[in-house]
Protein backbone atom coordinates (compact mmCIF):
# COMPACT_ATOMS: atom_id res chain seq x y z
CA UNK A 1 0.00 0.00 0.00
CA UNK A 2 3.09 2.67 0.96
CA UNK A 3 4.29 2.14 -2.58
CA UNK A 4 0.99 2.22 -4.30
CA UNK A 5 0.87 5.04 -2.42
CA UNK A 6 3.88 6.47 -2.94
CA UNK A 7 3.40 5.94 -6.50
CA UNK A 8 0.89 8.01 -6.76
CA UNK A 9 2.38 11.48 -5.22
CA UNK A 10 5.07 10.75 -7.60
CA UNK A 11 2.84 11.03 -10.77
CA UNK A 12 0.92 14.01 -8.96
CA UNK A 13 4.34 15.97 -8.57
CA UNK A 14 6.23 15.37 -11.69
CA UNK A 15 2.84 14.76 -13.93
CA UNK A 16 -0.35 16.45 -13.03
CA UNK A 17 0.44 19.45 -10.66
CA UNK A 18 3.08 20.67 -13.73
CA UNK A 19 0.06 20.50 -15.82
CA UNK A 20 -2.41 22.66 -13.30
CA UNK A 21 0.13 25.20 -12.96
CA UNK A 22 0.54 25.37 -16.51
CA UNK A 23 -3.17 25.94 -17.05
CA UNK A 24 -3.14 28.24 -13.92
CA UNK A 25 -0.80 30.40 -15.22
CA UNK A 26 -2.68 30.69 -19.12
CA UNK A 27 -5.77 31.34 -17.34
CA UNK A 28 -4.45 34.67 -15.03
CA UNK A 29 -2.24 35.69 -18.10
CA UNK A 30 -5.41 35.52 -20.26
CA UNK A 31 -8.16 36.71 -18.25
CA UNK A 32 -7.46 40.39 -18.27
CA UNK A 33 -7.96 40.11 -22.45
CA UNK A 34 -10.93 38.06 -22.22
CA UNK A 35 -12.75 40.68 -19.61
CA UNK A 36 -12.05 43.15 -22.01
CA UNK A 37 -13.56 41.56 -24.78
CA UNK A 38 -16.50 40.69 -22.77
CA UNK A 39 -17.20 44.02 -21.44
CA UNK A 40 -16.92 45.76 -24.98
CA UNK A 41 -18.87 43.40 -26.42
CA UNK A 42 -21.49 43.59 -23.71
CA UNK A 43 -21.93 47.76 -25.03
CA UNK A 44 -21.95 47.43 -28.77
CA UNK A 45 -25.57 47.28 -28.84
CA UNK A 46 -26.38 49.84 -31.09
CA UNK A 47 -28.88 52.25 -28.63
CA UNK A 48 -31.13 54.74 -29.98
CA UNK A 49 -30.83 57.54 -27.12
CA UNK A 50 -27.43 57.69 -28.79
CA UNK A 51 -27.23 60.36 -31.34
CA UNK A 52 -24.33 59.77 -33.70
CA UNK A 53 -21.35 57.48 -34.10
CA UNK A 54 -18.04 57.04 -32.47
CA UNK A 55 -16.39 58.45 -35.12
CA UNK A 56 -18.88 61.79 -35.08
CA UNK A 57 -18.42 62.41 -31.86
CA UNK A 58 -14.59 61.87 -31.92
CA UNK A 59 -15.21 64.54 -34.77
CA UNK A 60 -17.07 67.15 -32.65
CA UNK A 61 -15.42 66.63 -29.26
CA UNK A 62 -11.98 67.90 -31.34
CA UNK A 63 -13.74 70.95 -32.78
CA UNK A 64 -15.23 71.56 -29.25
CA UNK A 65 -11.84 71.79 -27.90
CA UNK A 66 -10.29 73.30 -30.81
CA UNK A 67 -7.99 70.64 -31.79
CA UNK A 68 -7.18 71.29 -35.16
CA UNK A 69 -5.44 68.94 -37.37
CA UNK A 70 -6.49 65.62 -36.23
CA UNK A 71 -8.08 62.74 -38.86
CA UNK A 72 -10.72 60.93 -37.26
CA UNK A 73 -10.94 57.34 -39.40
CA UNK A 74 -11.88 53.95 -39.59
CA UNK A 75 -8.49 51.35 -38.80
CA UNK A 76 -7.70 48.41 -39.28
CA UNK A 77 -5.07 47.91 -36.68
CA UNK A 78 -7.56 48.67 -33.62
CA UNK A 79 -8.22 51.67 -31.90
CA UNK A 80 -5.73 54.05 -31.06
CA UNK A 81 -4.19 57.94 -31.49
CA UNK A 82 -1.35 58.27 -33.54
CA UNK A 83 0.64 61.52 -32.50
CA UNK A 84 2.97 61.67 -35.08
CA UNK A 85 0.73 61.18 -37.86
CA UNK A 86 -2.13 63.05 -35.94
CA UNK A 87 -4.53 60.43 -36.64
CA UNK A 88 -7.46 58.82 -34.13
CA UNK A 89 -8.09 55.27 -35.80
CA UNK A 90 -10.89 53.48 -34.42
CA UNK A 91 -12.23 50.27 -35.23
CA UNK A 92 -15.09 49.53 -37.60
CA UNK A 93 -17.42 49.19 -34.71
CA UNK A 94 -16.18 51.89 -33.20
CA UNK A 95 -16.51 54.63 -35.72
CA UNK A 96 -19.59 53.56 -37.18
CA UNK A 97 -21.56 52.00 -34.38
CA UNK A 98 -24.23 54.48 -32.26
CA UNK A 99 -23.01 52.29 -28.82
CA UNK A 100 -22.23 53.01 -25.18
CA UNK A 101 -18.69 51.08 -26.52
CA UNK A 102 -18.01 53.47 -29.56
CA UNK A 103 -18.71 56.63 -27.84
CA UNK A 104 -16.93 55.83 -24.56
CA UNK A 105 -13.61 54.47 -26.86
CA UNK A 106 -14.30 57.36 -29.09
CA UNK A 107 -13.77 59.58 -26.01
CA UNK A 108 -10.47 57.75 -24.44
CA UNK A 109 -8.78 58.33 -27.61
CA UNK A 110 -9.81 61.79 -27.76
CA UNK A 111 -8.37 61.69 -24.51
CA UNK A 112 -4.65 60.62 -25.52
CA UNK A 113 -5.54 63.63 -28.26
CA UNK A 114 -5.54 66.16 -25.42
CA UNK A 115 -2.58 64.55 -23.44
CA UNK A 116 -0.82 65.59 -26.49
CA UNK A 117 -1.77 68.96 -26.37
CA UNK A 118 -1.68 69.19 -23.02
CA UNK A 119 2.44 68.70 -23.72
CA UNK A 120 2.16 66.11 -20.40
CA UNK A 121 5.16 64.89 -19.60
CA UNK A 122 4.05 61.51 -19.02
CA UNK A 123 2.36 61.07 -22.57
CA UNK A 124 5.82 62.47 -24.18
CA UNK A 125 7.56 59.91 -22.74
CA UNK A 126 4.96 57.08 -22.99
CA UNK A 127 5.28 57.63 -26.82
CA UNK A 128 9.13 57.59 -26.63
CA UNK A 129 9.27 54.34 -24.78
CA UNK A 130 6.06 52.64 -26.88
CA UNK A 131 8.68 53.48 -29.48
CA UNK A 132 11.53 51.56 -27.93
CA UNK A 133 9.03 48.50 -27.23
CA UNK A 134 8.43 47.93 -30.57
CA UNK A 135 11.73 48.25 -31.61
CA UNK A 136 13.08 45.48 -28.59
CA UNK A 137 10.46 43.68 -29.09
CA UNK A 138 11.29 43.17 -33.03
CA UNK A 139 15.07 42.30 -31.81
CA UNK A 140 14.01 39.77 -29.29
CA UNK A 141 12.09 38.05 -31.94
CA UNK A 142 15.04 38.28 -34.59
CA UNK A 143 17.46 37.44 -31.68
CA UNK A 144 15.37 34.03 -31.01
CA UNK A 145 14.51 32.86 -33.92
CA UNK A 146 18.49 32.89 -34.77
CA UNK A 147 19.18 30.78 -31.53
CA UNK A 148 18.56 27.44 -33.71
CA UNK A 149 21.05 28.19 -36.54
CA UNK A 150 23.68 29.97 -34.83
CA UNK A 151 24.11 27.13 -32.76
CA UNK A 152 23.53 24.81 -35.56
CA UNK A 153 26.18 26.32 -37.84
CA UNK A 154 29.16 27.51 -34.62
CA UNK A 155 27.88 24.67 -32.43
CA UNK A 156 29.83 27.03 -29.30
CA UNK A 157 27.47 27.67 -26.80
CA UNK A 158 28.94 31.51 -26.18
CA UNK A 159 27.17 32.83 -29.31
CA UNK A 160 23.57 31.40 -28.30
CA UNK A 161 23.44 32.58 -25.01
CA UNK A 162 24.38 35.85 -26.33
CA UNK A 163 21.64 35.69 -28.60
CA UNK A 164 19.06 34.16 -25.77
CA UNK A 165 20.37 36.99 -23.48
CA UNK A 166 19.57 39.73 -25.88
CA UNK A 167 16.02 38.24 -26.93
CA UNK A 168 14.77 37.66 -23.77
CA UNK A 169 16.13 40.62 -22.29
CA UNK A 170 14.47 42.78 -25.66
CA UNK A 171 11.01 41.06 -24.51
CA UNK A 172 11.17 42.03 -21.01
CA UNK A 173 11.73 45.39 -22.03
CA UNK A 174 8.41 45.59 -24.46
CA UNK A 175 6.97 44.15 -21.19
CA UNK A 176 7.36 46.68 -18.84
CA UNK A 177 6.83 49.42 -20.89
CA UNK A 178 3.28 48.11 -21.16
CA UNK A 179 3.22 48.56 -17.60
CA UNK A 180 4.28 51.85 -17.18
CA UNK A 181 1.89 53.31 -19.76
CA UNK A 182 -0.97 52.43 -18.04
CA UNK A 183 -0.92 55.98 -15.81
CA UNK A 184 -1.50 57.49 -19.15
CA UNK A 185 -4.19 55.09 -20.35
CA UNK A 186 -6.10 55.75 -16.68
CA UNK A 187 -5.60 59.03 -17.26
CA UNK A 188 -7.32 59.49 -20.54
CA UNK A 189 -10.27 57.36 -19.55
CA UNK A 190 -10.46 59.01 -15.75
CA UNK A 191 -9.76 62.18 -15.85
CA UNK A 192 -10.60 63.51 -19.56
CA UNK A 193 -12.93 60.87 -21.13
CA UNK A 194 -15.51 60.21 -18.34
CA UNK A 195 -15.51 64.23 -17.39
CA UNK A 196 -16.20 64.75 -21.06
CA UNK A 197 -19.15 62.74 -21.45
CA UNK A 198 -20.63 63.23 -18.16
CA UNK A 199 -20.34 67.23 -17.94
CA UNK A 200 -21.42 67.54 -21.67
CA UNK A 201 -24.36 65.17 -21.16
CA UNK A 202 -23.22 63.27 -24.17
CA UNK A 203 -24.46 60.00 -21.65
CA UNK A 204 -27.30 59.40 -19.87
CA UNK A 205 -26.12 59.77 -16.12
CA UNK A 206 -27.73 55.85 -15.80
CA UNK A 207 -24.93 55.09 -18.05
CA UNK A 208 -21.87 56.17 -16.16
CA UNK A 209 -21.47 53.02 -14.28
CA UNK A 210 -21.31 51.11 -17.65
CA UNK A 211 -19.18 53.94 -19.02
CA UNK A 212 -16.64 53.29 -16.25
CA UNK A 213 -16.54 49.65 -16.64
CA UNK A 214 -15.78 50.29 -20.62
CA UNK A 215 -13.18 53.15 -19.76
CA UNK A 216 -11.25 50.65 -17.79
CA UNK A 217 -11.54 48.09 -20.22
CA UNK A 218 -10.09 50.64 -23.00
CA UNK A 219 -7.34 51.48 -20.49
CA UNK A 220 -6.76 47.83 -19.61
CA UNK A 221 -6.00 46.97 -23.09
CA UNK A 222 -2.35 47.48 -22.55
CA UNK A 223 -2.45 45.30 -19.46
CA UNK A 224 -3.62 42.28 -21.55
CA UNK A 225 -1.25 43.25 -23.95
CA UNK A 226 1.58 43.07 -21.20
CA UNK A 227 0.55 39.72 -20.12
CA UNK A 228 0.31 38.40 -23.72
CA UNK A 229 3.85 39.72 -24.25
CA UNK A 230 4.59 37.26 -21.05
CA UNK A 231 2.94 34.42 -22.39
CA UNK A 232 4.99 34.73 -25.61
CA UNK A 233 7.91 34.87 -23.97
CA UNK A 234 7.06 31.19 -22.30
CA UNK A 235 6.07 30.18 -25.84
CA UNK A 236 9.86 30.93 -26.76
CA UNK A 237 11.46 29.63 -23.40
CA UNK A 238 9.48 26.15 -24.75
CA UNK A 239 10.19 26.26 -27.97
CA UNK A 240 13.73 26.76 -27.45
CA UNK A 241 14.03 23.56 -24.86
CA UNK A 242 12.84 21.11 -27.53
């Protein structure tokens, strides 16, 4: 019976718990992205108290506050404000649909839009550093996918964990970064989205609550996109150990 027994805790250690903490760890990394999607898709309903589109109202909150020189269009890449090309791009959805989701996202990016000319500090260097995730981020991919044939063609193990070294470390990097943006996300949806819609009665005051829970989805965006960032970073640590 003791080594049945024992037997047993053996496959539950090595076997089974591995595999729970595995699935443990997808699920947290994951959940943040799947709340998100749930919430906005809980407020695209298309409502008829609402009087235009996402995109409309994108268009008249920047000639409210006299920000000139901003394209308001559909994209295909999400939503988002490009400062550089001074561009808001929101999502089919978004910029066509008359939803407590497409005016609430309309108004976050509007948001970012005002950061800008606001000059805050903490936008300015948000956009420098989004820069620099990208850009890691690309060399930590390059970096590991070289792994295999550097080590296939030098077969020296200096080289490759040079190479691991740099890739990981470039990941890490994109990682964080999506941490320390998300001040600037809160603050768009907080403090210049919600005020926006509330104090201009572009919302039913019923609707704040579900305004709030779709401004911190829009903000939390970047937090899903940090954990995803982890996740690939196991998928690489795996892929590498075969």
């Amino acid at each position: 019976m003791y080594k049945y027994y024992s037997g047993d805790m053996h496959l539950w250690y090595f076997v089974t718990m591995p595999l729970i903490l595995i699935l443990l760890f997808v699920l947290v990394i994951m959940s943040p992205q799947w709340w998100v999607q749930r919430v906005i898709k809980r407020y695209q309903k298309p409502l008829d108290t609402i009087p235009g589109t996402g995109g409309e109202l994108a268009t008249h909150l920047l000639k409210q506050l006299k920000i000139k020189d901003v394209e308001v269009s559909i994209s295909e890449i999400g939503d988002h404000y490009d400062p550089k090309a001074r561009k808001i791009g929101l999502s089919e959805a978004n910029y066509s649909g008359k939803s407590l989701a497409a005016v609430a996202i309309a108004a976050h990016e509007v948001g970012h839009c005002i950061q800008h000319q606001q000059k805050m500090s903490s936008f300015v260097w948000r956009e420098r550093m989004v820069k620099l995730a990208i850009t890691s981020e690309k060399l930590g991919v390059m970096s590991l996918m070289a792994v295999p044939f550097v080590g296939g063609i030098l077969r020296i193990p200096h080289p490759v964990v040079a190479l691991l070294i740099i890739g990981f470390g470039s990941m890490v990097i994109g990682v964080i970064v999506h941490l320390v943006t998300l001040p600037v996300e809160f603050d768009a949806s907080f403090n210049k989205a919600l005020p926006i819609l509330t104090k201009g009665q572009y919302i039913d005051l019923k609707q704040t609550q579900a305004v709030r829970k779709i401004l911190k989805a829009a903000a939390m965006t970047y937090v899903a996109a940090t954990l995803a960032s982890m996740l690939n970073i196991w998928r690489w640590i795996a892929i590498i150990k075969r």
